[in-house]
Protein backbone atom coordinates (compact mmCIF):
# COMPACT_ATOMS: atom_id res chain seq x y z
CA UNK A 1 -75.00 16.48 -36.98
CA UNK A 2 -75.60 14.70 -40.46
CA UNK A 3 -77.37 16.54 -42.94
CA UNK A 4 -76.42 14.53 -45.96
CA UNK A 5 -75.88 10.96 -46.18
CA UNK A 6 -74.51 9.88 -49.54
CA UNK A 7 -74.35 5.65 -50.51
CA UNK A 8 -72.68 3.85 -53.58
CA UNK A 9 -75.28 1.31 -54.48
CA UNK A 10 -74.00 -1.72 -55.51
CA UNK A 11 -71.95 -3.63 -52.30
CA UNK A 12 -73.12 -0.70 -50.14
CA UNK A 13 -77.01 0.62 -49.70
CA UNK A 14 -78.28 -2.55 -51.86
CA UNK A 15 -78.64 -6.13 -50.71
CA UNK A 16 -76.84 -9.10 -52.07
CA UNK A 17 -78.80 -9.45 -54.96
CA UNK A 18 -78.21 -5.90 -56.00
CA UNK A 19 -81.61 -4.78 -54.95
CA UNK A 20 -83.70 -2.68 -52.76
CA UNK A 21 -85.60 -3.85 -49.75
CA UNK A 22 -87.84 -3.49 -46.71
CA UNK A 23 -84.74 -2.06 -44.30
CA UNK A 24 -83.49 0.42 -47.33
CA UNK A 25 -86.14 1.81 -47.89
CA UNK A 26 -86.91 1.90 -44.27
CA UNK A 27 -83.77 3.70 -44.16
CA UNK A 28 -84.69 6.42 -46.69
CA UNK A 29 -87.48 6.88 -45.24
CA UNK A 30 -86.20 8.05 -41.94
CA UNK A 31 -83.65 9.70 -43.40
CA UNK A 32 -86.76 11.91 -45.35
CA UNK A 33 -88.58 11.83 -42.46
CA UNK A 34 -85.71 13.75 -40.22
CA UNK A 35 -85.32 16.04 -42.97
CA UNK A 36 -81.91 15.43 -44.24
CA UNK A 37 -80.82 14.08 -47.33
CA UNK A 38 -79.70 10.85 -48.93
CA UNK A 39 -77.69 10.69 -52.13
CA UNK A 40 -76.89 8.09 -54.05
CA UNK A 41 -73.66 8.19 -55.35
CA UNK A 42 -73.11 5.17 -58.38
CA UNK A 43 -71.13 4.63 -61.54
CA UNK A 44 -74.89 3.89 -62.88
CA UNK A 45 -76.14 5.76 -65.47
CA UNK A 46 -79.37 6.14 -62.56
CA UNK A 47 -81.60 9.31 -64.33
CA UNK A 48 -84.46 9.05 -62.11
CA UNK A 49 -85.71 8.26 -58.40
CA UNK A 50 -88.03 5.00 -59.90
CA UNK A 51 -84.46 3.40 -60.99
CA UNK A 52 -83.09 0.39 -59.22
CA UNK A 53 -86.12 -0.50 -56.84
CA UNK A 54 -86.54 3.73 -55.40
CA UNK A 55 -89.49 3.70 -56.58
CA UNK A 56 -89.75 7.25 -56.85
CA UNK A 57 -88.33 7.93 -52.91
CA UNK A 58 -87.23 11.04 -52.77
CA UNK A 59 -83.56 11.16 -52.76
CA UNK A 60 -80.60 12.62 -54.37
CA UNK A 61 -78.90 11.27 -57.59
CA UNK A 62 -74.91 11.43 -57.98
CA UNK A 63 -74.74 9.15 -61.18
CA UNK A 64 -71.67 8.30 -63.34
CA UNK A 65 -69.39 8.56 -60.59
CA UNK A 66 -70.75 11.37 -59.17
CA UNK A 67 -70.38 13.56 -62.75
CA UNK A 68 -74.46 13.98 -63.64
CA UNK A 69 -76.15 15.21 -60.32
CA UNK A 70 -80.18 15.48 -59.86
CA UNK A 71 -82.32 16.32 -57.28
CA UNK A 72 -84.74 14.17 -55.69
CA UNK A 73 -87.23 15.20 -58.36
CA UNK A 74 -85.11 13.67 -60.59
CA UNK A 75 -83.88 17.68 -61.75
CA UNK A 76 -80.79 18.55 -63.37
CA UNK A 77 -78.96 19.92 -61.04
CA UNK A 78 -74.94 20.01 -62.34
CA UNK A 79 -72.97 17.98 -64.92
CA UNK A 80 -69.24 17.63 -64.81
CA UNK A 81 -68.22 16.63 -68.54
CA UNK A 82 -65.22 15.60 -69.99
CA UNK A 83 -63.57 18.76 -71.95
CA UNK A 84 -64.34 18.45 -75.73
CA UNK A 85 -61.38 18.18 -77.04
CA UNK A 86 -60.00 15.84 -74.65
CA UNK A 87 -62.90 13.44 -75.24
CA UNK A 88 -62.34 13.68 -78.92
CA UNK A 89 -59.06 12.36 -78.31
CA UNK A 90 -59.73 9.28 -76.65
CA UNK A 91 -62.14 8.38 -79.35
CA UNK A 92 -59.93 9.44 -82.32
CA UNK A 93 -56.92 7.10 -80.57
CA UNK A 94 -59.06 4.06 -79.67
CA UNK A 95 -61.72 4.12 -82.66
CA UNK A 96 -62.86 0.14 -82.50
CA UNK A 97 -63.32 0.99 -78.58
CA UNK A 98 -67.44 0.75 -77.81
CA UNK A 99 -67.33 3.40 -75.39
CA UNK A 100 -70.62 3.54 -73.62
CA UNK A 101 -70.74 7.54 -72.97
CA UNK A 102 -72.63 8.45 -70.15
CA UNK A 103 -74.83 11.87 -71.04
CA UNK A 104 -77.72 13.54 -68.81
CA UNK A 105 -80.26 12.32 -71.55
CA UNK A 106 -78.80 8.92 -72.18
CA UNK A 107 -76.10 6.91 -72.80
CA UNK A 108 -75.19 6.94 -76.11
CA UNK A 109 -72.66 3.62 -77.47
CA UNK A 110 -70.33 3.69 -79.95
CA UNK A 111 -70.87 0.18 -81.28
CA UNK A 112 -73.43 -2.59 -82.00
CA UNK A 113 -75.59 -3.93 -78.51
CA UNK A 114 -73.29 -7.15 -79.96
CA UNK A 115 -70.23 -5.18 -79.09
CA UNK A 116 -71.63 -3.90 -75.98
CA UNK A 117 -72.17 -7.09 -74.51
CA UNK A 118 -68.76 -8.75 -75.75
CA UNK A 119 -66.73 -7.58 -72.56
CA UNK A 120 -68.55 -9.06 -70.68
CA UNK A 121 -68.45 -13.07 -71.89
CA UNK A 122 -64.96 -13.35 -71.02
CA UNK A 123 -65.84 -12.86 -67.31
CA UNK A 124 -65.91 -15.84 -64.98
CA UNK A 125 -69.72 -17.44 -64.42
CA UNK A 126 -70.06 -16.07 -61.28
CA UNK A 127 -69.14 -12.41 -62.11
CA UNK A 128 -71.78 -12.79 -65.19
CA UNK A 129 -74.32 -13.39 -62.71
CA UNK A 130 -73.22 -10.48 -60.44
CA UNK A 131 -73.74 -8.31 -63.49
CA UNK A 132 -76.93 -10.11 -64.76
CA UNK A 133 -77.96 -9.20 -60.78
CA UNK A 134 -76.54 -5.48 -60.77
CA UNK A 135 -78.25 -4.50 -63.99
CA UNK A 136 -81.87 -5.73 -62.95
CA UNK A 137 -84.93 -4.85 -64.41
CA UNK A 138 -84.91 -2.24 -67.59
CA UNK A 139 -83.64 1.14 -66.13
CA UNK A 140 -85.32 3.83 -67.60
CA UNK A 141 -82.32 5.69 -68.95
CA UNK A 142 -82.05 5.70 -72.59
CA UNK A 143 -78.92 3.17 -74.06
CA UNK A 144 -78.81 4.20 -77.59
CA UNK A 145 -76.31 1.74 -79.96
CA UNK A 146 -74.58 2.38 -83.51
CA UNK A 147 -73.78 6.08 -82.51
CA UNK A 148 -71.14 7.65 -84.75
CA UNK A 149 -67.86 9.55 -83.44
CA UNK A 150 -69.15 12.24 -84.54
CA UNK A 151 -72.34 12.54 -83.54
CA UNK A 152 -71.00 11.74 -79.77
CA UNK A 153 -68.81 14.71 -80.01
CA UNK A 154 -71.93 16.87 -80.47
CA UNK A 155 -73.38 15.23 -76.46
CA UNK A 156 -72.46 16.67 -72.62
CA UNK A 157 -70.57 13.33 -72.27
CA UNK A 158 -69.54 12.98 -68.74
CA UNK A 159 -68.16 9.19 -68.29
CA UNK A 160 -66.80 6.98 -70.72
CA UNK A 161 -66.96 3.28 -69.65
CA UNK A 162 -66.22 0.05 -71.64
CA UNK A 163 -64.28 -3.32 -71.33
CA UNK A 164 -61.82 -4.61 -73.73
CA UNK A 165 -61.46 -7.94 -74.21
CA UNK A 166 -58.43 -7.87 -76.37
CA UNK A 167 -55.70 -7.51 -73.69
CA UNK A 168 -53.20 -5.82 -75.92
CA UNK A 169 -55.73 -2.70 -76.71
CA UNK A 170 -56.64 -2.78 -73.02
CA UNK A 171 -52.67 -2.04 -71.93
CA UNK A 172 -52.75 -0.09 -74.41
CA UNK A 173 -55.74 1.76 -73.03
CA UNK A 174 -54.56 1.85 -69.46
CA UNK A 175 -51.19 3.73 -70.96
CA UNK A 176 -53.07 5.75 -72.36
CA UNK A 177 -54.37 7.00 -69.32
CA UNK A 178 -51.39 6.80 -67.36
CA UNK A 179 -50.22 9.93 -70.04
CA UNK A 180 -52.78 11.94 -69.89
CA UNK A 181 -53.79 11.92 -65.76
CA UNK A 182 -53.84 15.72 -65.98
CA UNK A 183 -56.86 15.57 -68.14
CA UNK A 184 -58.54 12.28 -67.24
CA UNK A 185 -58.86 10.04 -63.98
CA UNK A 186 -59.89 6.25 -64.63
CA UNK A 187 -61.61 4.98 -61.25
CA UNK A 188 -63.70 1.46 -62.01
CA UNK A 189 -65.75 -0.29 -59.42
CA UNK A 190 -64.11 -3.43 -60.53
CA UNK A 191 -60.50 -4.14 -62.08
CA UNK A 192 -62.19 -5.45 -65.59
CA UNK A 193 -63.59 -2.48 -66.57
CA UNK A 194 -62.75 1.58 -67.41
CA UNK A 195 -64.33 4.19 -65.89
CA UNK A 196 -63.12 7.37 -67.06
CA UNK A 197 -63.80 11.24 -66.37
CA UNK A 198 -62.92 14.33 -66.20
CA UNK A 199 -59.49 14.32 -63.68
CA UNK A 200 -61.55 16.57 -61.12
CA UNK A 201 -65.01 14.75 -61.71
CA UNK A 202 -65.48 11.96 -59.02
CA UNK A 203 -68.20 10.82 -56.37
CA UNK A 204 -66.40 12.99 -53.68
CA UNK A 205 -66.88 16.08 -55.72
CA UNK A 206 -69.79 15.51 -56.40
CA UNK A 207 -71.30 15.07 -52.89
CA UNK A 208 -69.22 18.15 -52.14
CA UNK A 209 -71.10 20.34 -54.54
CA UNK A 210 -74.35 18.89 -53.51
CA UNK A 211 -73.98 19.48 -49.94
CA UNK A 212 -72.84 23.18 -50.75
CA UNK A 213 -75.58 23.36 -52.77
CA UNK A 214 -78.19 22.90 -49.76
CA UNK A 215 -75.82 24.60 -47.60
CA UNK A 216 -74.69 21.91 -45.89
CA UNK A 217 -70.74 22.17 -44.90
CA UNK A 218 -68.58 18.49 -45.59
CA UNK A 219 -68.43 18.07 -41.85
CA UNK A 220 -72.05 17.44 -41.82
CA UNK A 221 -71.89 14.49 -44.43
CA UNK A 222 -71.38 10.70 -44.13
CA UNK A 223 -70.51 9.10 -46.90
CA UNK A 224 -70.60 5.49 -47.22
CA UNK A 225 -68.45 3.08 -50.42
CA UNK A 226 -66.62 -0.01 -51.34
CA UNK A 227 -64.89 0.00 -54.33
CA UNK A 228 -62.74 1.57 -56.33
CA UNK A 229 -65.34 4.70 -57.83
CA UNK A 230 -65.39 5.43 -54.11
CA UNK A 231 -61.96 6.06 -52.81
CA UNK A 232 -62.18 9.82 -53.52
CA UNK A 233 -65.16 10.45 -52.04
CA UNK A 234 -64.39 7.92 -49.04
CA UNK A 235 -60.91 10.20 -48.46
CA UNK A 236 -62.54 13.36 -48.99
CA UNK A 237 -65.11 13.59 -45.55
CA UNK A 238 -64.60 13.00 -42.25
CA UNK A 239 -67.40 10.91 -41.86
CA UNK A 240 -66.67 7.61 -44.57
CA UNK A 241 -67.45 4.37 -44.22
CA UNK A 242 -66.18 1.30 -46.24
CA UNK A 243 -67.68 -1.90 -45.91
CA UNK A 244 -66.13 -5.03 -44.72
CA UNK A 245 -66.64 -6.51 -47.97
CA UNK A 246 -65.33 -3.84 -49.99
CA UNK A 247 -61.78 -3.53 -51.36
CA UNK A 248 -58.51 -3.19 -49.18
CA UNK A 249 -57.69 0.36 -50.51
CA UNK A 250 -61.64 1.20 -50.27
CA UNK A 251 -61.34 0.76 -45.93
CA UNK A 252 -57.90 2.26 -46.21
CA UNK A 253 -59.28 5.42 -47.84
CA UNK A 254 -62.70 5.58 -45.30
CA UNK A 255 -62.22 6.67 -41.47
CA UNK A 256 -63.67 3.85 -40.14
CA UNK A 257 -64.91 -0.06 -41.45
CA UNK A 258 -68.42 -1.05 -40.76
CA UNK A 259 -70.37 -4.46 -41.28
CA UNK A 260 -71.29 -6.41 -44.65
CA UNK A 261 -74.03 -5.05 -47.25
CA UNK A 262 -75.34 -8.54 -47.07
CA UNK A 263 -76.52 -7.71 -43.33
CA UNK A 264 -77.57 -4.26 -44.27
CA UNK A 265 -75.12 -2.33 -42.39
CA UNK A 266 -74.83 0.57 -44.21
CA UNK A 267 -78.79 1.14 -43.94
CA UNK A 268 -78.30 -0.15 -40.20
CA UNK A 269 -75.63 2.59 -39.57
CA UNK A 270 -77.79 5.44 -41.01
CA UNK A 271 -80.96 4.60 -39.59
CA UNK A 272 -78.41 4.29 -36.22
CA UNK A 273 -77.10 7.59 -36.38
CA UNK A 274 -80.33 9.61 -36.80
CA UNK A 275 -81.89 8.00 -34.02
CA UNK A 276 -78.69 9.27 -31.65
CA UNK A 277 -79.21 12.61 -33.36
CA UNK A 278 -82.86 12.70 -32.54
CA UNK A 279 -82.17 11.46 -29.08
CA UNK A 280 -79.27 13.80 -28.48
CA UNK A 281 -82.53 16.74 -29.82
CA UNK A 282 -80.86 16.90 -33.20
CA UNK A 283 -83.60 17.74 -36.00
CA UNK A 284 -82.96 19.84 -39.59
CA UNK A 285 -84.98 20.48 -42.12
CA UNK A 286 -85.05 20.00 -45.49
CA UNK A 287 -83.44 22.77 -48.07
């Protein structure tokens, strides 16, 4: 029976237009209302349940890739960070880098809102309005610009993402990372950006320490992705699902391919398999 089910957002649980609607939210709702759980599992810096068209359901948070984790209050629950001293690296070796560093209270940039958005005019039109799309309405996270090396050091920083337009300092970036994969792990939903953690910290640890936190074994999980921030989690449980739009090595890594987010499958399948667990007598109750 599934106790947990755990959904990237974007390509996955939302629509097309990177948003909520009737049928998900219709979907949490049944999932609430059979007492089990539903996480979502982003790269988003997501802090609360009113983020992203929730509208304060009550679900589970798994943000940066899976390394800040809430409850469905919206409660701190567990952080994996990057190790000081590893962080400190990165930002000592790539200092005109704007990281964006993902934090429990914020995210906290290293670099002008100028900066920030200069990775992403080099994308083609129609991935500028995917991104216009994905970022939506103001999140209520905090994004906090012209932070200081220094004063970064000092944060829980648990992600660093960025893009870097200048394509030598980008190879020299990915390099970078290539040396150092027994400290770090790079896992972007998309080719044109980084997404780095801590080598352990991913989506698939994360749902892994939620579920064990409301003593719920992996077994009893689904977990459902498309891209690239969702390969470890999508190889980790027995019960993945990759969508039909999502990358090649995204259905490799899942157990089985279901339908398009544009035709709300992944809502469709979970809404499908607690209604042949309630048929079957299946209930649980929420921890």
């Amino acid at each position: 029976m599934i106790k947990l089910f755990a959904c990237d957002l974007d390509g996955t649980l939302l629509n097309i237009l990177h948003t909520t609607d009737k049928t998900i939210l219709r979907a949490v709702q049944e999932v609430v209302d059979a007492g089990a759980h539903l996480a979502i599992a982003t790269g988003r810096a997501m802090q609360t349940t009113n983020d992203h068209g929730f509208g304060g359901m009550p679900v589970d948070i798994l943000g940066s890739n899976g390394t800040i984790v809430r409850d469905r209050t919206g409660r701190l629950l567990k952080t994996f960070p990057i190790e000081p001293e590893v962080l400190e690296d990165v930002l000592r070796t790539f200092p005109t880098i704007p990281f964006d560093c993902a934090t429990p209270d914020g995210v906290f940039i290293r670099g002008s809102k100028a900066q920030h958005e200069e990775g992403f005019k080099r994308d083609h039109v129609i991935r500028r309005i995917i991104m216009r799309g994905m970022r939506g309405p103001l999140p209520t996270y905090h994004m906090v610009f012209d932070q200081k090396t220094e004063d970064i050091l000092k944060l829980n920083v648990c992600k660093l993402n960025c893009r870097v337009p200048d394509e030598g300092l980008a190879r020299e970036l990915k390099a970078y990372l290539a040396e150092h994969t027994d400290t770090l792990v790079d896992a972007p939903f998309n080719p044109e950006m980084f997404e780095i953690s801590d080598r352990d910290a991913n989506k698939g640890a994360g749902v892994a320490w939620l579920a064990a936190h409301y003593g719920i074994s992996e077994d009893e999980c689904a977990v459902y992705g498309d891209g690239g921030n969702d390969i470890a989690m999508l190889k980790r449980f027995k019960h993945s699902y990759a969508m039909a739009n999502g990358s090649d090595e995204a259905k490799e890594a899942a157990s089985e391919t279901i339908g398009y987010c544009a035709f709300h499958a992944a809502p469709r399948h979970i809404m499908r398999t607690l209604r042949e667990q309630r048929a079957a007598g299946n209930y649980t109750t929420i921890a």
